[in-house]
N, C-alpha and C. Protein backbone atom coordinates (compact mmCIF):
# COMPACT_ATOMS: atom_id res chain seq x y z
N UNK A 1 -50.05 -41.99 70.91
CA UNK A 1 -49.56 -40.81 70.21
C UNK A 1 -50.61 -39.70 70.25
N UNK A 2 -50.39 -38.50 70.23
CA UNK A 2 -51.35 -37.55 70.37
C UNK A 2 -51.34 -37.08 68.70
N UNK A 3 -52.58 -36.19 68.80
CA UNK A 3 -53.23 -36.23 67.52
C UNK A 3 -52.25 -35.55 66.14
N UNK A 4 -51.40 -34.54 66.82
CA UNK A 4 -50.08 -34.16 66.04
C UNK A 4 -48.59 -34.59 65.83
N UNK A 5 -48.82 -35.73 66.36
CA UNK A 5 -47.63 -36.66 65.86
C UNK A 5 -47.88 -37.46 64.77
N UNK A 6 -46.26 -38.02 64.50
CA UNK A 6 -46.31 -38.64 63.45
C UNK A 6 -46.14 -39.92 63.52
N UNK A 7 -46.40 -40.76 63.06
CA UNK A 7 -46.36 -42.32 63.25
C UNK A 7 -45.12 -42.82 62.15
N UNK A 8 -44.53 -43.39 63.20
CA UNK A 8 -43.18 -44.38 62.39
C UNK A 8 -43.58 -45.66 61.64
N UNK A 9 -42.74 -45.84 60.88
CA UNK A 9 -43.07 -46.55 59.59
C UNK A 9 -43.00 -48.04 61.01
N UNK A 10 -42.60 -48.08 61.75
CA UNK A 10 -42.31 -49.28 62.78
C UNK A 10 -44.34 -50.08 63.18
N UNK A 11 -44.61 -48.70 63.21
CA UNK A 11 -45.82 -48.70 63.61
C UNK A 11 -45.94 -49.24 65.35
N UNK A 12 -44.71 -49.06 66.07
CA UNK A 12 -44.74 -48.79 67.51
C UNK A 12 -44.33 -47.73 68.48
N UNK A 13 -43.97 -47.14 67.58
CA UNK A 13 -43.25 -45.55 67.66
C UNK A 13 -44.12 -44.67 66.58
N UNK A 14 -43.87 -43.29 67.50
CA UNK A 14 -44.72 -41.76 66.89
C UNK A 14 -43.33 -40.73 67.42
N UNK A 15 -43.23 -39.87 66.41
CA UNK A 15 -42.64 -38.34 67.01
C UNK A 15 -43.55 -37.25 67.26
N UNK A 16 -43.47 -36.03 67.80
CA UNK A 16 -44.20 -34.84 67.66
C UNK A 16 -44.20 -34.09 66.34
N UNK A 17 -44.96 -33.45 66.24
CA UNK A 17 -44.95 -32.76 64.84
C UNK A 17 -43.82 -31.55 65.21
N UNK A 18 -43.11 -31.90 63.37
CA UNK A 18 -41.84 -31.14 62.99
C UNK A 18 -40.29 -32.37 63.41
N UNK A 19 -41.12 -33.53 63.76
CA UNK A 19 -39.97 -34.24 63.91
C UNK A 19 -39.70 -35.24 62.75
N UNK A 20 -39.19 -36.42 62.12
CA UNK A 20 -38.93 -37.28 61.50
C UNK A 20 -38.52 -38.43 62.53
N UNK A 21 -39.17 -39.47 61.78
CA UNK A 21 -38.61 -40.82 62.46
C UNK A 21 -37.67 -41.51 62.53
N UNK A 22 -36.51 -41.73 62.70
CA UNK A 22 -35.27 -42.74 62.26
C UNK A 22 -35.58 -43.99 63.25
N UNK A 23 -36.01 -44.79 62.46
CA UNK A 23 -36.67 -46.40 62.86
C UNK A 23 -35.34 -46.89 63.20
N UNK A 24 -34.29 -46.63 62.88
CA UNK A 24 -32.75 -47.64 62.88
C UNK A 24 -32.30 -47.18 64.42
N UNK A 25 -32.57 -46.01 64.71
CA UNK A 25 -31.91 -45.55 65.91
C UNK A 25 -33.15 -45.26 67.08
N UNK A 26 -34.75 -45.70 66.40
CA UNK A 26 -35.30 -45.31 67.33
C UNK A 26 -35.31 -44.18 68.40
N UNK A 27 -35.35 -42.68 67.24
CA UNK A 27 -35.21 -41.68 67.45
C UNK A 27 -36.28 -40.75 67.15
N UNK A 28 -35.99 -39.56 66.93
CA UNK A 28 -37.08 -38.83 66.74
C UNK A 28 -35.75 -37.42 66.43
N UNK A 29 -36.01 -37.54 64.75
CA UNK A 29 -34.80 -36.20 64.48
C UNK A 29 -35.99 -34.85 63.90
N UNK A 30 -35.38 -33.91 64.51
CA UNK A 30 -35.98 -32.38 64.03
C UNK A 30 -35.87 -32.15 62.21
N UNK A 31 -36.82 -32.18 62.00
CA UNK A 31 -37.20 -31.64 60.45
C UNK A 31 -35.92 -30.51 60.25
N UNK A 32 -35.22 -30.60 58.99
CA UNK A 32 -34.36 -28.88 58.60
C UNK A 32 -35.87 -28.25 58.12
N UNK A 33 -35.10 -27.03 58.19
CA UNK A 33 -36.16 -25.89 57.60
C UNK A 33 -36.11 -25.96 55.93
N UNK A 34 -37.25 -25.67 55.03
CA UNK A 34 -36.44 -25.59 53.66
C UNK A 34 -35.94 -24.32 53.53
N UNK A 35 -34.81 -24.28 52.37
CA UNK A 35 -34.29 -23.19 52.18
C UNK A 35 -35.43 -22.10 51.21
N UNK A 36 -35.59 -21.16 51.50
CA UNK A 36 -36.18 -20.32 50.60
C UNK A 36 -35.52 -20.15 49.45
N UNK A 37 -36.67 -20.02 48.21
CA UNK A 37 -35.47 -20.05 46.77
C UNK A 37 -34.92 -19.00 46.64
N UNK A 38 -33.88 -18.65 45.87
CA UNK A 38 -33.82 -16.85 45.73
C UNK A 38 -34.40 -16.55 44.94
N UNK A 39 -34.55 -14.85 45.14
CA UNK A 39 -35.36 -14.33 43.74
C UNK A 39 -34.57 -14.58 42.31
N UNK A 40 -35.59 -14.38 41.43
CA UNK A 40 -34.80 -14.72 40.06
C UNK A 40 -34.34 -13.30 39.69
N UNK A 41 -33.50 -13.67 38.69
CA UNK A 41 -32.81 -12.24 38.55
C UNK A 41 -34.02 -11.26 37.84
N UNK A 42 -34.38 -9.82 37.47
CA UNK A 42 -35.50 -9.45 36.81
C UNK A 42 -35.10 -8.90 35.64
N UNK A 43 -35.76 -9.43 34.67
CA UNK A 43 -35.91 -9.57 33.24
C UNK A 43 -34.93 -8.34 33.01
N UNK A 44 -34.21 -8.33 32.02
CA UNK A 44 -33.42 -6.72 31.77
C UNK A 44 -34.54 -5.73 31.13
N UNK A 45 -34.33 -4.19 31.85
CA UNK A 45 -35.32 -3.48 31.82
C UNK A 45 -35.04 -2.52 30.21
N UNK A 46 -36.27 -2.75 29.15
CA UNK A 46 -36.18 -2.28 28.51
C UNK A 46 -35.60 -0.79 28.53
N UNK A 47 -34.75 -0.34 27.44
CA UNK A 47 -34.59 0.75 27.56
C UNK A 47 -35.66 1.62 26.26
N UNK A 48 -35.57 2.88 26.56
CA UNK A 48 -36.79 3.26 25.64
C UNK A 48 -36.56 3.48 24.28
N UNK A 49 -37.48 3.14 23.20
CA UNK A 49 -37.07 3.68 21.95
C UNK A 49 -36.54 5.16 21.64
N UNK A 50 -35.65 5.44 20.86
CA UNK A 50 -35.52 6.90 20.71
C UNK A 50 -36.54 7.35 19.10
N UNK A 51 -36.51 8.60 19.72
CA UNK A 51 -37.55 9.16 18.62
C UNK A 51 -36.84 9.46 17.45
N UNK A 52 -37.40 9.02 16.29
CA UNK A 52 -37.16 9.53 14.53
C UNK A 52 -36.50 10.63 14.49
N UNK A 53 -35.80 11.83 13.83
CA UNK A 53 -35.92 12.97 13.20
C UNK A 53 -36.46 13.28 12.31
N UNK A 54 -36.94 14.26 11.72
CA UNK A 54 -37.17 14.41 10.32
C UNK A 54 -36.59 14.39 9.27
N UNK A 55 -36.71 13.57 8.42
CA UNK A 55 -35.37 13.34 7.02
C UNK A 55 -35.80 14.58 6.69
N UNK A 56 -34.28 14.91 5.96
CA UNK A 56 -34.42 16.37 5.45
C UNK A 56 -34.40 16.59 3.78
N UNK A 57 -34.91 17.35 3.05
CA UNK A 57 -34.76 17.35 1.62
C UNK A 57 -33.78 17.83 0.66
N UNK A 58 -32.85 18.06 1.33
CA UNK A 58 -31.60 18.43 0.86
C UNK A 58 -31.14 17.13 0.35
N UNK A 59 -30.56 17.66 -0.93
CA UNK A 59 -30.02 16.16 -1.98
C UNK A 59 -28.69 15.91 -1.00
N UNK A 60 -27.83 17.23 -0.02
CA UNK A 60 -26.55 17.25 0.48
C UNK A 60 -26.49 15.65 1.41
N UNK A 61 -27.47 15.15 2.06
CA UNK A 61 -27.65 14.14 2.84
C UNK A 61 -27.19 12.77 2.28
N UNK A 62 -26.69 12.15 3.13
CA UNK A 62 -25.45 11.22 2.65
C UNK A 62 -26.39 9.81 2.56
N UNK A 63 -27.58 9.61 3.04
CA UNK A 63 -28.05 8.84 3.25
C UNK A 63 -29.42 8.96 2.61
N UNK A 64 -29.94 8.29 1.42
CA UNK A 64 -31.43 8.55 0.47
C UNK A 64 -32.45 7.76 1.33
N UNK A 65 -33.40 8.69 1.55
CA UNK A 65 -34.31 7.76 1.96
C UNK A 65 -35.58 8.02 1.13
N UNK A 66 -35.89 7.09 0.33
CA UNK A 66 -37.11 6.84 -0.63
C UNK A 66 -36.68 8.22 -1.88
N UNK A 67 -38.02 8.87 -2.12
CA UNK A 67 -37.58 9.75 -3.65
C UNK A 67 -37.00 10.64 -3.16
N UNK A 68 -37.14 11.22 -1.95
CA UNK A 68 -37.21 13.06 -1.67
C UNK A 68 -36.38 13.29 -0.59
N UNK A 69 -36.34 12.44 0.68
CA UNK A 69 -36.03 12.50 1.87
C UNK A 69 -34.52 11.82 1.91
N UNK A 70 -33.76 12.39 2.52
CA UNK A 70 -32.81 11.82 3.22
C UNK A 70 -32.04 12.24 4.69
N UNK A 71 -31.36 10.94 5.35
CA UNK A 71 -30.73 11.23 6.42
C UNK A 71 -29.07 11.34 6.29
N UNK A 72 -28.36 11.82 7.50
CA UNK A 72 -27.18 11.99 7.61
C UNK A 72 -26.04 10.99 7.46
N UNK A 73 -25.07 10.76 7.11
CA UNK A 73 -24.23 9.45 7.53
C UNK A 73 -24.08 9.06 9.08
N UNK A 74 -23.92 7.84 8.91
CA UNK A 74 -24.64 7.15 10.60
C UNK A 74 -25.64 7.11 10.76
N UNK A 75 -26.90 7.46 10.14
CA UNK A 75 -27.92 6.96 10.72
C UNK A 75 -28.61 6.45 9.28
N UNK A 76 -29.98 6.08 10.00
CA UNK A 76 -30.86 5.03 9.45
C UNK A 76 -32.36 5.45 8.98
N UNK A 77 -32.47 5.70 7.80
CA UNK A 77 -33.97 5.91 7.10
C UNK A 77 -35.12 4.92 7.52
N UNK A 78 -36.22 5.61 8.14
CA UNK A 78 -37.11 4.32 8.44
C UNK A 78 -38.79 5.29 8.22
N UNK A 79 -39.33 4.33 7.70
CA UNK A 79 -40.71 4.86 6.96
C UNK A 79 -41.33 5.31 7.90
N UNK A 80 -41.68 6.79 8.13
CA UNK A 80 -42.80 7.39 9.15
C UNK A 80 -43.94 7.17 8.35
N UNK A 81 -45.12 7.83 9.66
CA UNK A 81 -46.74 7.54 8.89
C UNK A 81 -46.50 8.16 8.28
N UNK A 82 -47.92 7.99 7.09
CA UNK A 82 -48.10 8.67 5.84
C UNK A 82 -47.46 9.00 4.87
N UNK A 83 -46.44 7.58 4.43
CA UNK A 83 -45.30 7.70 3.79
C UNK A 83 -44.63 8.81 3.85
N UNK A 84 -44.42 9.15 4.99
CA UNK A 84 -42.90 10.29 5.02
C UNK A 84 -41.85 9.18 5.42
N UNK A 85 -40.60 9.58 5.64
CA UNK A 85 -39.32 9.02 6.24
C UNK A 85 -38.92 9.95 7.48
N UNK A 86 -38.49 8.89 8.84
CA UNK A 86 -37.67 9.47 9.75
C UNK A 86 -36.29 8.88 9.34
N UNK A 87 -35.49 9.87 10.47
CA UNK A 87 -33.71 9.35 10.52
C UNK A 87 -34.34 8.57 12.16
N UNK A 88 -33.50 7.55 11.62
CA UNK A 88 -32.69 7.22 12.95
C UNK A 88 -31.42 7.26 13.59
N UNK A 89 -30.96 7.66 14.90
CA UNK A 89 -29.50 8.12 14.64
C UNK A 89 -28.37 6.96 14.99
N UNK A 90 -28.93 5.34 14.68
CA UNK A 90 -28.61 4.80 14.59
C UNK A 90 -28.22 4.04 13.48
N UNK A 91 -27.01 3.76 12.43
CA UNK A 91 -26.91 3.64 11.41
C UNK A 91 -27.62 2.23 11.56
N UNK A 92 -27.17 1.33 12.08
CA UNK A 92 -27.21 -0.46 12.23
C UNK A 92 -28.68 -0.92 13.20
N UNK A 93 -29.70 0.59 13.77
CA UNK A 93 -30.58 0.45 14.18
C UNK A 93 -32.03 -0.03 13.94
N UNK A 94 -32.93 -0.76 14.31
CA UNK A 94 -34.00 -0.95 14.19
C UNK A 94 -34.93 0.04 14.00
N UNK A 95 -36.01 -0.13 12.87
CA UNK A 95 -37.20 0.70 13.05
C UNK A 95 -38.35 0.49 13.38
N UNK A 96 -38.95 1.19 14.68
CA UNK A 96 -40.30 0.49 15.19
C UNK A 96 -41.37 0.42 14.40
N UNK A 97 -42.44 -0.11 14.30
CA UNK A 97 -43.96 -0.14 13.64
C UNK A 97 -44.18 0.80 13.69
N UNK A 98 -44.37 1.50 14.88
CA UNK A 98 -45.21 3.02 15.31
C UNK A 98 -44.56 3.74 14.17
N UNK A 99 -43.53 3.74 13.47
CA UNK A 99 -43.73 5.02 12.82
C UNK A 99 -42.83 6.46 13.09
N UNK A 100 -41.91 5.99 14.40
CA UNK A 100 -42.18 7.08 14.93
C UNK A 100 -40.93 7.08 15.87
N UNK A 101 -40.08 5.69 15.89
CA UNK A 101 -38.90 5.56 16.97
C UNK A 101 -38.58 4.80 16.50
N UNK A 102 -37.65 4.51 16.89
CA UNK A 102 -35.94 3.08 16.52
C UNK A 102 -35.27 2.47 17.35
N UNK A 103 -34.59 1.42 17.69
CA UNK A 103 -34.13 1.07 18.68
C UNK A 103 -32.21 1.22 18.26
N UNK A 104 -31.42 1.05 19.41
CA UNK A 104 -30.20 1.28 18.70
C UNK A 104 -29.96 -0.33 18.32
N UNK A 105 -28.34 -0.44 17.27
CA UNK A 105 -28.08 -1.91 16.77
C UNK A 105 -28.11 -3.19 18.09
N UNK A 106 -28.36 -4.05 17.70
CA UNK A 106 -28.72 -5.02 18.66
C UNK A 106 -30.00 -5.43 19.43
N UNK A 107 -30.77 -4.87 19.21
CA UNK A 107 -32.06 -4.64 20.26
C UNK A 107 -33.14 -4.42 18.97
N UNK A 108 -34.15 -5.01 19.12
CA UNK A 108 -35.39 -4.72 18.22
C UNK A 108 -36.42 -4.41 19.22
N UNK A 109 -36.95 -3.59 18.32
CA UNK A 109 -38.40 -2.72 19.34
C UNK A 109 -39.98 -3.43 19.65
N UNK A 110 -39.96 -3.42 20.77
CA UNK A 110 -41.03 -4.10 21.59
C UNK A 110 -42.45 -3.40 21.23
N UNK A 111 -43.64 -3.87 21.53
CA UNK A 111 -44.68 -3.11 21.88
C UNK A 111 -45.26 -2.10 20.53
N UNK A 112 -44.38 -2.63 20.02
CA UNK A 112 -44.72 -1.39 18.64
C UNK A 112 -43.95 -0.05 18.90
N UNK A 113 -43.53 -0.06 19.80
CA UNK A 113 -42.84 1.44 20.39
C UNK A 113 -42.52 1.83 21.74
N UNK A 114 -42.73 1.06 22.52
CA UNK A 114 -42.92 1.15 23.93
C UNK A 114 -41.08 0.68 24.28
N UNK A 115 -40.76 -0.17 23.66
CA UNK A 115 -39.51 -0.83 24.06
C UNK A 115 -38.34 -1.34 23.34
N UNK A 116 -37.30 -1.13 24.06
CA UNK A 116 -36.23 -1.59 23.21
C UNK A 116 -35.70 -3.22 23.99
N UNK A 117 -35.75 -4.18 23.08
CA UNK A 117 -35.16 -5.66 24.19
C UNK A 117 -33.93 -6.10 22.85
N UNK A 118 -33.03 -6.55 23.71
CA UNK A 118 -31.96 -7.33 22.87
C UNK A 118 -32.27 -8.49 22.20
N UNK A 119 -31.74 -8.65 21.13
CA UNK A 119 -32.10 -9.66 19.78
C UNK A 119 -31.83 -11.31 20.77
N UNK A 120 -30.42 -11.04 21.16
CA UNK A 120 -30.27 -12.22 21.59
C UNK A 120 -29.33 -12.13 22.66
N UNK A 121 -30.68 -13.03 23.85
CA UNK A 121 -29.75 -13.23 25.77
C UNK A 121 -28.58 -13.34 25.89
N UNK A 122 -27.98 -13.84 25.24
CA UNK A 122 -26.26 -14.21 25.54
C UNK A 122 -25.44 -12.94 25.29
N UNK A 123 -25.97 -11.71 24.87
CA UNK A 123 -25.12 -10.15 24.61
C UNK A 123 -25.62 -9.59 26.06
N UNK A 124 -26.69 -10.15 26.88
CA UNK A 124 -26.66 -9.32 28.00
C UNK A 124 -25.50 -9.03 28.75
């Protein structure tokens, strides 16, 4: 056998390399190729937080947020820095850490602010 063959389990027989042995038929069968895997699908791409408004101080606002501030109907009071309040114009929406953005209903905010990802895979 030369130095790139393969030796059969017979141990009187060798194939060339890329072959397989079949001892029963005293053959020499061609290797399949493997299949390449596919790519995986890619993660769903955050969409971005939207930014706060400013709650406004008009008592007219349908929505109280803390003593002074309020937002519109449909949306969502969420604590900006320095104890102020933003709107979010999502009533059923998340409010990020930052302070400063919200995600819409279903999705909680990534990164502190950087991202919006869905609560749970099976709504993708």
């Amino acid at each position: 056998c030369s130095p790139q063959a393969v030796c059969c389990g017979d141990h009187k027989h060798c194939c060339p390399r890329g072959y397989t042995c079949n001892v029963a038929a005293e053959s020499c069968e061609k290797l399949l190729a493997p299949t390449p895997l596919l790519p995986t699908p890619p993660a769903p791409r955050r969409a971005p937080p939207v930014p706060l408004r400013a709650a406004g101080t008009r008592p007219g606002g349908l929505v109280p947020c803390g003593a002074t501030g309020s937002c519109h109907g449909g949306q969502r009071c969420c604590q900006a820095r320095g104890g102020s309040w933003g709107c979010c114009p999502f009533a059923q929406g998340s409010c990020c850490s930052d302070g400063r953005h919200c995600c819409p209903a279903g999705s909680r905010c990534t990164g502190g602010g950087w991202g919006c990802s869905p609560q749970r895979w099976d709504l993708l």
